[in-house]
N, C-alpha and C. Protein backbone atom coordinates (compact mmCIF):
# COMPACT_ATOMS: atom_id res chain seq x y z
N UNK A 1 15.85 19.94 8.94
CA UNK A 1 16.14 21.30 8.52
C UNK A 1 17.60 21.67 8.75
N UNK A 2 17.97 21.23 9.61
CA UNK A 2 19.39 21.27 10.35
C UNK A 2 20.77 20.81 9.52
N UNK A 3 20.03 19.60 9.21
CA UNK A 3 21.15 18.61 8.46
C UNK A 3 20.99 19.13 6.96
N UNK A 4 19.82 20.00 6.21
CA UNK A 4 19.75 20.94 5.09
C UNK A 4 20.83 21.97 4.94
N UNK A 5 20.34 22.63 5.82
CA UNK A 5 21.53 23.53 6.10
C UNK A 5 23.17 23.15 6.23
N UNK A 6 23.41 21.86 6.76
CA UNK A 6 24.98 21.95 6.96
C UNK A 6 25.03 21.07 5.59
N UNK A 7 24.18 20.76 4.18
CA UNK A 7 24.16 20.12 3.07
C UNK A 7 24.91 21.51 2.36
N UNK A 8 24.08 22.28 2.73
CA UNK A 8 24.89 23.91 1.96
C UNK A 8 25.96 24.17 2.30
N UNK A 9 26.59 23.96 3.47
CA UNK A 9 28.29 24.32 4.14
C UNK A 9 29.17 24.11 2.88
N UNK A 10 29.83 25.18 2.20
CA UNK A 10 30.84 24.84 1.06
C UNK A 10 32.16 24.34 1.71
N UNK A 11 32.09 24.50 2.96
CA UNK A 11 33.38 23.93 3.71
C UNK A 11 33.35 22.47 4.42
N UNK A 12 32.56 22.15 3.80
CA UNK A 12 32.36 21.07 4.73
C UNK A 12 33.22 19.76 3.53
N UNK A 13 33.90 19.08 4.07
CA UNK A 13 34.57 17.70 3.37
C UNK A 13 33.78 16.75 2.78
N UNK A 14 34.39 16.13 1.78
CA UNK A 14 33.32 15.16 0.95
C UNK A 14 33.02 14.42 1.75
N UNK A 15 33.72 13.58 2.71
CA UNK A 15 33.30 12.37 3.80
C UNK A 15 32.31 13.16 5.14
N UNK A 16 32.47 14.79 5.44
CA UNK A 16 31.37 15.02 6.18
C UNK A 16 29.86 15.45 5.25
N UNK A 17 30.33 15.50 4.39
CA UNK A 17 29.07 15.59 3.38
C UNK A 17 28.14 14.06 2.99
N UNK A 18 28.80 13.42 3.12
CA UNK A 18 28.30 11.76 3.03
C UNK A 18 27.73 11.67 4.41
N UNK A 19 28.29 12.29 5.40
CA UNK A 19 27.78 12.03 7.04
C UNK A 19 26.64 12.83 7.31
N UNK A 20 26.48 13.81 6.68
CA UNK A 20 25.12 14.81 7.08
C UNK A 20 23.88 14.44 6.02
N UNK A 21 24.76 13.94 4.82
CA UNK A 21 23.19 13.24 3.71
C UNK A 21 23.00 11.83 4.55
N UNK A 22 23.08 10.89 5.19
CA UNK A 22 22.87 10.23 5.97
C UNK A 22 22.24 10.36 6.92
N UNK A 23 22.70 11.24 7.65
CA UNK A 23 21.67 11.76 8.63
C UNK A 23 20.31 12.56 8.30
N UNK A 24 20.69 13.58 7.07
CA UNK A 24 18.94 13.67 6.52
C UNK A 24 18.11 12.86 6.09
N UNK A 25 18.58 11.66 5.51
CA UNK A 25 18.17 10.61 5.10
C UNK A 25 17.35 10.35 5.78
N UNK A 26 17.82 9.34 7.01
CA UNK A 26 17.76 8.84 8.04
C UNK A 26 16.43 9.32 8.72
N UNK A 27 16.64 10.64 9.05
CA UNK A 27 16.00 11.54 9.25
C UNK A 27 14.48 11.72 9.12
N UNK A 28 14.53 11.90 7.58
CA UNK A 28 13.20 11.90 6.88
C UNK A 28 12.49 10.47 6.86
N UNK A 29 13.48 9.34 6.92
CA UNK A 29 12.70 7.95 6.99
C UNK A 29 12.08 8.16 8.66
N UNK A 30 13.11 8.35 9.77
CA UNK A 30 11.90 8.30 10.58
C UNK A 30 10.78 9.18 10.96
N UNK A 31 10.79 10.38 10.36
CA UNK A 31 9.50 11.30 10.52
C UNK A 31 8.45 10.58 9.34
N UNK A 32 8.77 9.72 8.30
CA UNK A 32 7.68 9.33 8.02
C UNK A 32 6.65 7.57 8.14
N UNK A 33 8.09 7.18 9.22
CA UNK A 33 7.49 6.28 10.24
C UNK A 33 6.89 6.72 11.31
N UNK A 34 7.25 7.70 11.76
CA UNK A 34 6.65 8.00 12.98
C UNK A 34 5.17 8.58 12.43
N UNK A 35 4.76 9.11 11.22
CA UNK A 35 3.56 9.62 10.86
C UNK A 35 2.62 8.49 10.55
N UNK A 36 3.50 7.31 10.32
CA UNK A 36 2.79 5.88 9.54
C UNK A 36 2.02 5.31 10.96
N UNK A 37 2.88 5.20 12.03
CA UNK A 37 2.54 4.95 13.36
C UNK A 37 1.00 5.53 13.66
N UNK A 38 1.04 7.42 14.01
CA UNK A 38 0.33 7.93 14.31
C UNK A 38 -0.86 7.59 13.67
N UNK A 39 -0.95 7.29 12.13
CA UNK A 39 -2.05 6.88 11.14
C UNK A 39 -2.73 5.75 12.13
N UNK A 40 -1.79 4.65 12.11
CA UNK A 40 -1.97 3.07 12.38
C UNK A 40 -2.80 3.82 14.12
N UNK A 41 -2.65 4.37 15.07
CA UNK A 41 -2.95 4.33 16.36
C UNK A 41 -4.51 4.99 16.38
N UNK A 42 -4.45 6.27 15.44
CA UNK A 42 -5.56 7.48 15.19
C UNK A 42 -6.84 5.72 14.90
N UNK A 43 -6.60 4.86 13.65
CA UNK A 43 -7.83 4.41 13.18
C UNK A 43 -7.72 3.34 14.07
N UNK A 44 -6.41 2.79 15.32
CA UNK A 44 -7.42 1.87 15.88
C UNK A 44 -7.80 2.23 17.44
N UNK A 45 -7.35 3.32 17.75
CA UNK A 45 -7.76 3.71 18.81
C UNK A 45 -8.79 4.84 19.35
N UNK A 46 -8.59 5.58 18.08
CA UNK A 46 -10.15 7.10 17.90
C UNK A 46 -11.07 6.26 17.83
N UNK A 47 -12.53 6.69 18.49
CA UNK A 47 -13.84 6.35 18.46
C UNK A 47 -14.35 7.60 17.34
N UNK A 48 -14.35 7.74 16.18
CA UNK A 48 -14.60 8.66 15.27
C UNK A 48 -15.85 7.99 14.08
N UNK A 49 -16.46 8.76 13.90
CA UNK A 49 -17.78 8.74 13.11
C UNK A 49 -17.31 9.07 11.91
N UNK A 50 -17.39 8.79 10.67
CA UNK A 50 -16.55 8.82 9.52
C UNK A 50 -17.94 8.97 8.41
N UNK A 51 -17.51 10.41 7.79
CA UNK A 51 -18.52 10.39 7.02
C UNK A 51 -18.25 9.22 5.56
N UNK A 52 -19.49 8.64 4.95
CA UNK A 52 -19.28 7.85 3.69
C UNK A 52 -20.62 8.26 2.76
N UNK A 53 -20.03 8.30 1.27
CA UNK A 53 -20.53 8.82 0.43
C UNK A 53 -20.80 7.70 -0.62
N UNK A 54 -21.50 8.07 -1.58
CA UNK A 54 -21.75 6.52 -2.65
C UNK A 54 -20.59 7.41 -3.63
N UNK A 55 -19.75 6.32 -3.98
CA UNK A 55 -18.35 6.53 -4.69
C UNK A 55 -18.00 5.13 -5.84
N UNK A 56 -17.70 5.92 -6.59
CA UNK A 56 -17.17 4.58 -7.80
C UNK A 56 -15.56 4.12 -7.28
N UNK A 57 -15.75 2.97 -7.12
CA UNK A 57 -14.86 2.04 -6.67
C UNK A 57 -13.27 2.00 -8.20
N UNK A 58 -13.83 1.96 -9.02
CA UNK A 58 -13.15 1.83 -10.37
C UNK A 58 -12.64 3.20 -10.64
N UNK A 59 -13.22 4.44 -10.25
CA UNK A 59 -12.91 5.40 -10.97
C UNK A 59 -11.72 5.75 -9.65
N UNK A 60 -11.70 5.31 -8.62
CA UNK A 60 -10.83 5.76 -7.49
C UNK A 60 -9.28 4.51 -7.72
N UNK A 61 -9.78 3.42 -8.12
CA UNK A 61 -8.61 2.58 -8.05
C UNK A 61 -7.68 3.53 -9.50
N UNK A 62 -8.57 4.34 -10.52
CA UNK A 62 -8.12 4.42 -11.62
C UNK A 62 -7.01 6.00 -11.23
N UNK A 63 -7.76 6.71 -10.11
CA UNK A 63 -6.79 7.98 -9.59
C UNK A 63 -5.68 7.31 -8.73
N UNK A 64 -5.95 6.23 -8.52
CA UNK A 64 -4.66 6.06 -7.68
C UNK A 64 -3.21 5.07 -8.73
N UNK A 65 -4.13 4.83 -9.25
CA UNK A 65 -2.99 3.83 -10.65
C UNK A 65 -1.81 5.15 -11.46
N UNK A 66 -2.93 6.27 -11.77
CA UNK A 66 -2.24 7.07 -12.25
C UNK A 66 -1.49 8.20 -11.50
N UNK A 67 -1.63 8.02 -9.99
CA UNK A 67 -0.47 8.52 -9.64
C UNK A 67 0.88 7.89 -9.73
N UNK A 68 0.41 6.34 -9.61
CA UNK A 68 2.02 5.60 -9.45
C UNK A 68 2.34 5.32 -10.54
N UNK A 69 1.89 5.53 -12.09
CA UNK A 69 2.33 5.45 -13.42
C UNK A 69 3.87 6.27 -13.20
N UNK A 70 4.36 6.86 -12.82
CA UNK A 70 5.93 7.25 -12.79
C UNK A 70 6.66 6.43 -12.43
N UNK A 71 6.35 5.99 -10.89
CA UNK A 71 7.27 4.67 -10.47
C UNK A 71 6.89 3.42 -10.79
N UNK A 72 6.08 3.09 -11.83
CA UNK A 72 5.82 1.80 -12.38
C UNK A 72 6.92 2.05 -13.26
N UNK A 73 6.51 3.10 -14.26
CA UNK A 73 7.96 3.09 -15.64
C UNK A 73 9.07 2.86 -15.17
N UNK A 74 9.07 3.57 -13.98
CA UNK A 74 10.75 4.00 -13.48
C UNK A 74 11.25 2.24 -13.60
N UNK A 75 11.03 1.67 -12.67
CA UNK A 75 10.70 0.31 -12.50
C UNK A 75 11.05 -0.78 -13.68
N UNK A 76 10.28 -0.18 -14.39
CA UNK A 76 10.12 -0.98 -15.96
C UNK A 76 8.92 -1.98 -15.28
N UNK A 77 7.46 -1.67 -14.37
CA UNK A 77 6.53 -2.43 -14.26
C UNK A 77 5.66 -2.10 -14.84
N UNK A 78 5.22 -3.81 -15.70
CA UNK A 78 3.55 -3.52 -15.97
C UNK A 78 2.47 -3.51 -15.06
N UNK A 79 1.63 -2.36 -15.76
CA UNK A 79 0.58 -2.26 -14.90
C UNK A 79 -0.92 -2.40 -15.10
N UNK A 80 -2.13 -3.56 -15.07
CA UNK A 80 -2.64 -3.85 -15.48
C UNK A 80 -4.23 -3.45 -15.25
N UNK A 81 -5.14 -2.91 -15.22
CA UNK A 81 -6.15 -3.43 -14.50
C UNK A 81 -7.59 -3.54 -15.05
N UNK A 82 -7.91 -4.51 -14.47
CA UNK A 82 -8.85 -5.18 -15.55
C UNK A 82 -10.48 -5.10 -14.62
N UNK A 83 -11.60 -5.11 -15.18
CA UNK A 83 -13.03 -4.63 -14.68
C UNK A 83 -13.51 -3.43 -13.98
N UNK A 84 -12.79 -2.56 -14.95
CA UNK A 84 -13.07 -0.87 -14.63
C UNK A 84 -13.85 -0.22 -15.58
N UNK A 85 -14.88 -1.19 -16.18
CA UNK A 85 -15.46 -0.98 -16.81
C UNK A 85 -16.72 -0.26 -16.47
N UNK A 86 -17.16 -1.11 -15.62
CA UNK A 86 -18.49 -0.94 -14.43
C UNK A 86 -18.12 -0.02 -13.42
N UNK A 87 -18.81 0.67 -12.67
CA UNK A 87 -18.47 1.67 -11.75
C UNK A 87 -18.40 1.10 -10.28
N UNK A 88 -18.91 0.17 -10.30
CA UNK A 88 -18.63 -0.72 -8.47
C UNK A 88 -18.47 0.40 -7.44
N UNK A 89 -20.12 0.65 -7.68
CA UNK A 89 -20.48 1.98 -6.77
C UNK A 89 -20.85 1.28 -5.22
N UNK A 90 -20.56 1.93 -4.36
CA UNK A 90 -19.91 1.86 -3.01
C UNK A 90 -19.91 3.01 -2.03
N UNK A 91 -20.77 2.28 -0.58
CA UNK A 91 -20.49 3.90 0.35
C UNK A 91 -19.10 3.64 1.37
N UNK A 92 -18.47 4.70 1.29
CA UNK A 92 -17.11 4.99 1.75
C UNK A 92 -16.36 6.16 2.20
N UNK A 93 -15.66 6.06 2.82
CA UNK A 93 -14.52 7.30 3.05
C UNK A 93 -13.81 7.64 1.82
N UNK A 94 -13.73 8.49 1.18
CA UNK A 94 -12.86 9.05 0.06
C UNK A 94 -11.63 8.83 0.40
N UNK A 95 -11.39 9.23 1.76
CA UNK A 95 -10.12 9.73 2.29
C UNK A 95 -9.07 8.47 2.86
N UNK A 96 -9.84 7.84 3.87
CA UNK A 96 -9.42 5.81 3.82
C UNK A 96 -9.53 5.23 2.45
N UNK A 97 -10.12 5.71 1.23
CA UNK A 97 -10.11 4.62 0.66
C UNK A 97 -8.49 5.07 -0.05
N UNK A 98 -8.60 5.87 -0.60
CA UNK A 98 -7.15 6.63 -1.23
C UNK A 98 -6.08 6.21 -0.61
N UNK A 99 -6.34 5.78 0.78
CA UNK A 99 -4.90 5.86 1.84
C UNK A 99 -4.62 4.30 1.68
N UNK A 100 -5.91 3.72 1.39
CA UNK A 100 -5.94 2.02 1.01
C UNK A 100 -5.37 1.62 0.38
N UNK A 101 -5.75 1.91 -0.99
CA UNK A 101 -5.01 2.39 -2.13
C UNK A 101 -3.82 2.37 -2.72
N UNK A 102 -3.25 3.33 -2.00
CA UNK A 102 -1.92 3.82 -2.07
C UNK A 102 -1.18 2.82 -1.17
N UNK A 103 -1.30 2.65 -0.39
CA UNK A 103 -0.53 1.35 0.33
C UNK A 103 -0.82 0.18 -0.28
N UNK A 104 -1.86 -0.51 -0.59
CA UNK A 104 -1.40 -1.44 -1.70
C UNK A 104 -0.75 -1.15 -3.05
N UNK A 105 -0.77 -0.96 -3.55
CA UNK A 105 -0.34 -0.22 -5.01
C UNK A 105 1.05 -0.39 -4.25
N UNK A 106 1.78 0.87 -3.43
CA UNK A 106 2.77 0.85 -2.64
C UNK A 106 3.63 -0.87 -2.34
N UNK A 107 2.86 -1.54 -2.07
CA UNK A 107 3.04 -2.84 -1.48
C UNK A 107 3.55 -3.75 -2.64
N UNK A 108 2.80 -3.44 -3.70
CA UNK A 108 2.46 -4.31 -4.74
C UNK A 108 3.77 -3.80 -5.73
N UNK A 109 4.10 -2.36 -5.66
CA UNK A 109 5.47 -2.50 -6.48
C UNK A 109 6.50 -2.62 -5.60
N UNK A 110 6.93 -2.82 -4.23
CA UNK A 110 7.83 -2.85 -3.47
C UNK A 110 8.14 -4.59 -3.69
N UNK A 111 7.33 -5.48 -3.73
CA UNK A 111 7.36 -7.15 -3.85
C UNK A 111 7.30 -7.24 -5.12
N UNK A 112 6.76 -6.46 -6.03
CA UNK A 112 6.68 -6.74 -7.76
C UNK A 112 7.79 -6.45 -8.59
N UNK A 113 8.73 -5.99 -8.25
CA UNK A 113 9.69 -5.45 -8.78
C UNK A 113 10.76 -6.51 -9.73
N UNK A 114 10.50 -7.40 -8.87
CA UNK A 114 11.49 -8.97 -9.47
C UNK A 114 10.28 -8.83 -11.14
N UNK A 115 9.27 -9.50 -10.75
CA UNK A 115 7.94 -9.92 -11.30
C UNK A 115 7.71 -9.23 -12.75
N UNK A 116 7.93 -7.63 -12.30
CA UNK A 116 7.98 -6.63 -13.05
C UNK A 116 6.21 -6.37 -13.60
N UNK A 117 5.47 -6.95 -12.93
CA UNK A 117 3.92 -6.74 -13.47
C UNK A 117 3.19 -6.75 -12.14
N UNK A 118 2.42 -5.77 -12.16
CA UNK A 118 1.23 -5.45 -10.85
C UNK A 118 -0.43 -5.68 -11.64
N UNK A 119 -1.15 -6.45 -11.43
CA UNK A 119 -2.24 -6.69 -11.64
C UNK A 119 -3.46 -5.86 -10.55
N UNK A 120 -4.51 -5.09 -11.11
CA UNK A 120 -4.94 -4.82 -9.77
C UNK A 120 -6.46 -5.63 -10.90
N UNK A 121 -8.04 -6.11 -10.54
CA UNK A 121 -9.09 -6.45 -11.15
C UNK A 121 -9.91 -6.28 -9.80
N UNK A 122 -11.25 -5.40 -10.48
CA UNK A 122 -12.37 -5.31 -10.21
C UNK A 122 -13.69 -6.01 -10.36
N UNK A 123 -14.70 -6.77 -9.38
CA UNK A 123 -15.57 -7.47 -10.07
C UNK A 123 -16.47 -7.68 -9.22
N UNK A 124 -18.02 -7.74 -9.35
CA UNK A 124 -18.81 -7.76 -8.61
C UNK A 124 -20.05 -9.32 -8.62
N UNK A 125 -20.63 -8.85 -7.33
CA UNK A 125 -22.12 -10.06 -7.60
C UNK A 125 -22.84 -9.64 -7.07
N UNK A 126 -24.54 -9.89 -6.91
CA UNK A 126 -25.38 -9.40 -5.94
C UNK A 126 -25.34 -8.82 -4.90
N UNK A 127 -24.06 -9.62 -4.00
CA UNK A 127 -23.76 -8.89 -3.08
C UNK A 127 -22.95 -7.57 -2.55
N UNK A 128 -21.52 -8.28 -3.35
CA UNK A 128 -20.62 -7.37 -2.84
C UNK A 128 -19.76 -7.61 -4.02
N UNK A 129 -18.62 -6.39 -4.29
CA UNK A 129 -17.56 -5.40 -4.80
C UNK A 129 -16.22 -6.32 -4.35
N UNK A 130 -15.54 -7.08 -5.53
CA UNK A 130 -14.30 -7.97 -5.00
C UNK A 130 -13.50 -6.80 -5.57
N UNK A 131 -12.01 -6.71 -4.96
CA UNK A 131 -11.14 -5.66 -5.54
C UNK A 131 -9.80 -6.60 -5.24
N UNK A 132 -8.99 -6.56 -6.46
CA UNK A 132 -7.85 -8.23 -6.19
C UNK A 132 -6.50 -7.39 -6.72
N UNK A 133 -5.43 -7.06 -5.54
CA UNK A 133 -4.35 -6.30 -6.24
C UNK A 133 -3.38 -7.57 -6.50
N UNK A 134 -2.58 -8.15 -7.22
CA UNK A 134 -1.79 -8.81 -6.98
C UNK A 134 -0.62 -8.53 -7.94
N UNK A 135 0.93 -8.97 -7.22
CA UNK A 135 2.25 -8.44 -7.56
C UNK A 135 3.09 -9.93 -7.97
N UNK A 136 3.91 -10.25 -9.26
CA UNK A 136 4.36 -10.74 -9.06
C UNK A 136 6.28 -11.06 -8.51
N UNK A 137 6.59 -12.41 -8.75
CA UNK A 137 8.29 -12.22 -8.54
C UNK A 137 8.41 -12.51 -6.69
N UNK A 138 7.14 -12.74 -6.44
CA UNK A 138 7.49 -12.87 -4.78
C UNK A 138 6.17 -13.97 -4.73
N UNK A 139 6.33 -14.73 -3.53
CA UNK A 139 4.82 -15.20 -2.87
C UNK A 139 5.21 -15.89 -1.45
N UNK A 140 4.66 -15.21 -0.36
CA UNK A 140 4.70 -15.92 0.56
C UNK A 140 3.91 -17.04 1.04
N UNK A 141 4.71 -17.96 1.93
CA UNK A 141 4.31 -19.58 2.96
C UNK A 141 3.45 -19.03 3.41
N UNK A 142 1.81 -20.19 3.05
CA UNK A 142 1.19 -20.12 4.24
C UNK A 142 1.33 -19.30 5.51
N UNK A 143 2.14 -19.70 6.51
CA UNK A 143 2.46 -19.56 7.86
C UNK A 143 2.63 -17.63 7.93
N UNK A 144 3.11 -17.18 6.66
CA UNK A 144 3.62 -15.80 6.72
C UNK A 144 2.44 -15.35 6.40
N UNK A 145 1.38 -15.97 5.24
CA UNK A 145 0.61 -14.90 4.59
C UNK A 145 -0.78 -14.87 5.89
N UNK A 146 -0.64 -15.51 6.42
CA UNK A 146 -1.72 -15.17 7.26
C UNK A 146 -1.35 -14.23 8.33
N UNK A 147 -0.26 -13.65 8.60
CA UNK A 147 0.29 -12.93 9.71
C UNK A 147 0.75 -11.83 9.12
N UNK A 148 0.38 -11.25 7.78
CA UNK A 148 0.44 -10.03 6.46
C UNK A 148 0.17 -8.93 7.08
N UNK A 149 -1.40 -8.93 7.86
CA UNK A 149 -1.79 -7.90 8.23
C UNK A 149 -1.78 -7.10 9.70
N UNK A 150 -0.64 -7.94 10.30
CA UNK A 150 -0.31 -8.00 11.92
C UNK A 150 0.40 -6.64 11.84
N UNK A 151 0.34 -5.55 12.88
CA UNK A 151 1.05 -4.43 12.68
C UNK A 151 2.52 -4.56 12.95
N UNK A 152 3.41 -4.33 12.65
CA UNK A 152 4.59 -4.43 12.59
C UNK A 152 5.40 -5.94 11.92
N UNK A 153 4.56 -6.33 11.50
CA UNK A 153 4.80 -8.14 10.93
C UNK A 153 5.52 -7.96 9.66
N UNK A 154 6.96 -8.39 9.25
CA UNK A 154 6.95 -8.46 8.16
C UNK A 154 7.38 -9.83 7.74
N UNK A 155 7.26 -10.66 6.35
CA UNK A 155 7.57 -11.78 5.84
C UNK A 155 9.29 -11.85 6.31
N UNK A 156 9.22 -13.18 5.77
CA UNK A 156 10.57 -13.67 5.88
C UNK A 156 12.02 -13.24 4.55
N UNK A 157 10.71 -12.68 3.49
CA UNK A 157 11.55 -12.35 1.81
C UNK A 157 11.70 -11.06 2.34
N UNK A 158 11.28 -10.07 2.94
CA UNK A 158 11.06 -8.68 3.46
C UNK A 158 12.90 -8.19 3.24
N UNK A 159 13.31 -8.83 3.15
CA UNK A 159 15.08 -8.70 3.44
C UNK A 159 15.67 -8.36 2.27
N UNK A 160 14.98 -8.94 1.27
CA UNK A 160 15.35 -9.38 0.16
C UNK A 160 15.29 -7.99 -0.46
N UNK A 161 14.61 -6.92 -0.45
CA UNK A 161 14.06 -5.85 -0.90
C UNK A 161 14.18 -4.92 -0.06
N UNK A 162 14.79 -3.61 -1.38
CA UNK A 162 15.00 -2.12 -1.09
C UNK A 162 13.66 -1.89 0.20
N UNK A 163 13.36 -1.72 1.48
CA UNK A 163 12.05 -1.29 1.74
C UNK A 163 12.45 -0.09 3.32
N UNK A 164 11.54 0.55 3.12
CA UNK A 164 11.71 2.00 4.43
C UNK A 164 10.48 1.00 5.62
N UNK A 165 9.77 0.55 4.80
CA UNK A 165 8.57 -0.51 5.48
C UNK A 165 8.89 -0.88 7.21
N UNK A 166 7.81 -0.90 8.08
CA UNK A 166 8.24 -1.41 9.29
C UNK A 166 7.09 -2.13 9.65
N UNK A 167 6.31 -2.80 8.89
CA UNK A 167 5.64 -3.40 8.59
C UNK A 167 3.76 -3.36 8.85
N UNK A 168 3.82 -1.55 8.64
CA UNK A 168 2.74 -0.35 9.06
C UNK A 168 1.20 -0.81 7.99
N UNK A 169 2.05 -0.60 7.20
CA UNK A 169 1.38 -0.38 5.38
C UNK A 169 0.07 -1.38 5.30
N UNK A 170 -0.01 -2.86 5.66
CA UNK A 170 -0.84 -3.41 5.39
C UNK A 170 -2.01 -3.52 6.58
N UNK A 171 -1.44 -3.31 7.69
CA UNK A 171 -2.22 -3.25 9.19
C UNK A 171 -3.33 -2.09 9.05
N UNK A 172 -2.71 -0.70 8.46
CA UNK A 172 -3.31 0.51 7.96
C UNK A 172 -4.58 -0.20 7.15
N UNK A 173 -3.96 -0.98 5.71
CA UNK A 173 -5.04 -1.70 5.02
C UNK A 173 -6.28 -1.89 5.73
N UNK A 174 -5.94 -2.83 6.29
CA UNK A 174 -6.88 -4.18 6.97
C UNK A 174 -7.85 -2.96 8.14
N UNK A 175 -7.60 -2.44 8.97
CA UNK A 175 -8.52 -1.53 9.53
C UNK A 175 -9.48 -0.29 8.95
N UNK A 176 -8.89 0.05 7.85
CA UNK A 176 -9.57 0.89 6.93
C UNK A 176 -10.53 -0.14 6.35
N UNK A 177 -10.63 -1.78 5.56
CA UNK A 177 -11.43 -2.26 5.38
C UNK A 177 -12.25 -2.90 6.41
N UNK A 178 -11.69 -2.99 7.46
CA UNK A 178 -12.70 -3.32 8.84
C UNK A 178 -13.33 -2.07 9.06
N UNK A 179 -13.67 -0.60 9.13
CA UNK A 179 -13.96 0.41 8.91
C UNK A 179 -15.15 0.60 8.06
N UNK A 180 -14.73 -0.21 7.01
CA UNK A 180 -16.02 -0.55 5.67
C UNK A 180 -16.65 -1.50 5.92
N UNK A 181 -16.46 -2.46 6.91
CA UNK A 181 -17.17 -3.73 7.37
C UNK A 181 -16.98 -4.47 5.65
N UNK A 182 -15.98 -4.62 5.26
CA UNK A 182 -15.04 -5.41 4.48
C UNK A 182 -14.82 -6.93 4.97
N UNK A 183 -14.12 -7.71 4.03
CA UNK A 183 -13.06 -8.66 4.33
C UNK A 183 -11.89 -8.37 3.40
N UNK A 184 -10.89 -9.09 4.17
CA UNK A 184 -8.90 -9.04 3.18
C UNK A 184 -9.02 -10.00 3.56
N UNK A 185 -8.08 -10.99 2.62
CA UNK A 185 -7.35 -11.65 2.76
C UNK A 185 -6.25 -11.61 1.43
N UNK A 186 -5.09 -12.61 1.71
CA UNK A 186 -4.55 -13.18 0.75
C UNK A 186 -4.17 -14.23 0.48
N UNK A 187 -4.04 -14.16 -1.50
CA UNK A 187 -3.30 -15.83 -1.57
C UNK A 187 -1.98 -15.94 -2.41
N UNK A 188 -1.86 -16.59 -2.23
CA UNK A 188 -0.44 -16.84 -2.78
C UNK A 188 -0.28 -18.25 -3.57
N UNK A 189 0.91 -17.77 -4.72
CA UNK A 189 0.59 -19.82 -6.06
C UNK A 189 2.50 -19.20 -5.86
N UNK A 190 2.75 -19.93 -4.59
CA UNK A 190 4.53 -20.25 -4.69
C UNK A 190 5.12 -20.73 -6.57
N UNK A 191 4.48 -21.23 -7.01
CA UNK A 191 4.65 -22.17 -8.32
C UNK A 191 5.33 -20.80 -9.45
N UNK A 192 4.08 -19.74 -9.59
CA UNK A 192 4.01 -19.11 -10.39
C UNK A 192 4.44 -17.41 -9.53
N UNK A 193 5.31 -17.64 -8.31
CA UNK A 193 5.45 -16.60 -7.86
C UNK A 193 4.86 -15.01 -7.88
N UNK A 194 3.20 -15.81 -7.37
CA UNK A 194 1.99 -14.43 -6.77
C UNK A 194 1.75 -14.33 -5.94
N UNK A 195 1.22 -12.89 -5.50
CA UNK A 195 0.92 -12.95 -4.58
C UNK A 195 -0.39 -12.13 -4.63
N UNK A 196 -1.78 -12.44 -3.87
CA UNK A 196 -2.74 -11.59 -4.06
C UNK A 196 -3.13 -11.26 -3.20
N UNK A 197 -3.56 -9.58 -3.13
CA UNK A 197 -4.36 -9.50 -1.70
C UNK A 197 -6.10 -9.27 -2.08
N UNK A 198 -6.87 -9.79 -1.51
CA UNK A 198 -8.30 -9.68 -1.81
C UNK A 198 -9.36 -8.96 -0.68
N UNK A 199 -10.22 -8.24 -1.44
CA UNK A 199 -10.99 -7.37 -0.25
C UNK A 199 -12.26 -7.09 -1.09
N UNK A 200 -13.09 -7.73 -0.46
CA UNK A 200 -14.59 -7.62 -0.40
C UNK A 200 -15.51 -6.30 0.36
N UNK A 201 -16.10 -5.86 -0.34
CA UNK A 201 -17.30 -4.63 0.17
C UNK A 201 -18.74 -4.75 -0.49
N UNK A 202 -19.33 -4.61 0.56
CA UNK A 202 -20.99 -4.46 0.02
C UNK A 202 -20.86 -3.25 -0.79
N UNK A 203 -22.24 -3.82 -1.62
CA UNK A 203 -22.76 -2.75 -2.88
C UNK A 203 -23.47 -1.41 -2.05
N UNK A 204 -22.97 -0.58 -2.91
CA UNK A 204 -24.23 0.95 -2.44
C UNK A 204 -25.37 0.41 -1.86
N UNK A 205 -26.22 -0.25 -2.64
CA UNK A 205 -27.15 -0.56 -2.49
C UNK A 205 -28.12 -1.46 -1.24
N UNK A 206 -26.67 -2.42 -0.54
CA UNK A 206 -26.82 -3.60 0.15
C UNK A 206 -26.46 -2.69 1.60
């Protein structure tokens, strides 16, 4: 709020004006690390009872696609997603799943950007609800992709890319689908530079 205010100072010099947008900058990146934190501590350290509702799996991946339709264009990324045909009905948190969501999606254009195409596909079996986001233009080693979902872990390409990331985003993931009594994982084809993350959930029904 502070550093807002001295943005308005008409007296202030072009080089202290570069010094106070820096510092708001700055600023706002760490109040929304420090909120990413609080997220990451609240779901693994609250003992909380979480209400879950039977929810279409497809119609939620489809509200969250069309929020990031702005920064896909911006981007110039395609955005694909395929078996949203079927409703891949599911009991869940509305509220974790959205936050899921959005951090992959998030994830997926932050590494896709080279690639320029984000794939997300939906698909089911007797048992359980597969949901497969994958980004291309990046793919991590073995050795990295298994250490994806470690809280504060980031790859070795992590450098390579614009990112505010402190390596919150996917740890958030992975406990929200432990939450659902889920599985994640990912894979990666170095060859064809992909990368996928995969997450399994039982049916409504199961």
């Amino acid at each position: 709020g502070y550093a807002q205010l001295l943005e308005q100072n008409e007296d202030l010099s072009i080089h202290s004006r570069e010094q106070v947008e820096i510092i708001r900058r700055k600023s706002e990146q760490l109040s929304a690390q420090i909120a990413e934190l609080l997220e990451y501590s609240i779901l693994q350290f609250e003992e909380k009872e979480y209400t879950f509702e039977e929810l279409s799996l497809s119609r939620l991946v489809e509200q969250i696609f069309i929020d990031f339709i702005p920064e896909y264009e911006k981007n110039q990324i395609t955005y694909v997603l395929y078996g949203n045909e079927d409703e891949h009905k599911m009991q869940c948190n509305a509220a974790l799943m959205i936050r899921m969501l959005e951090n992959l999606l998030n994830n997926a254009l932050r590494y896709g950007k080279e690639g320029k195409k984000v794939e997300a596909v939906l698909s089911e079996n007797e048992e359980s609800i597969c949901l497969e986001i994958a980004n291309y233009g990046s793919a991590m080693k073995k050795a990295e992709a298994e250490r994806i979902f470690e809280p504060f872990y980031q790859g070795g390409n992590a450098k390579e890319y614009e990112t505010e990331s402190k390596g919150l985003g996917l740890a958030i993931v992975a406990k929200i689908v432990a939450i659902h009594s889920g599985t994640i994982h990912v894979e990666c084809d170095e060859e064809i530079k992909r990368m996928s993350i995969i997450i399994n959930f039982k049916k409504a029904n199961k």
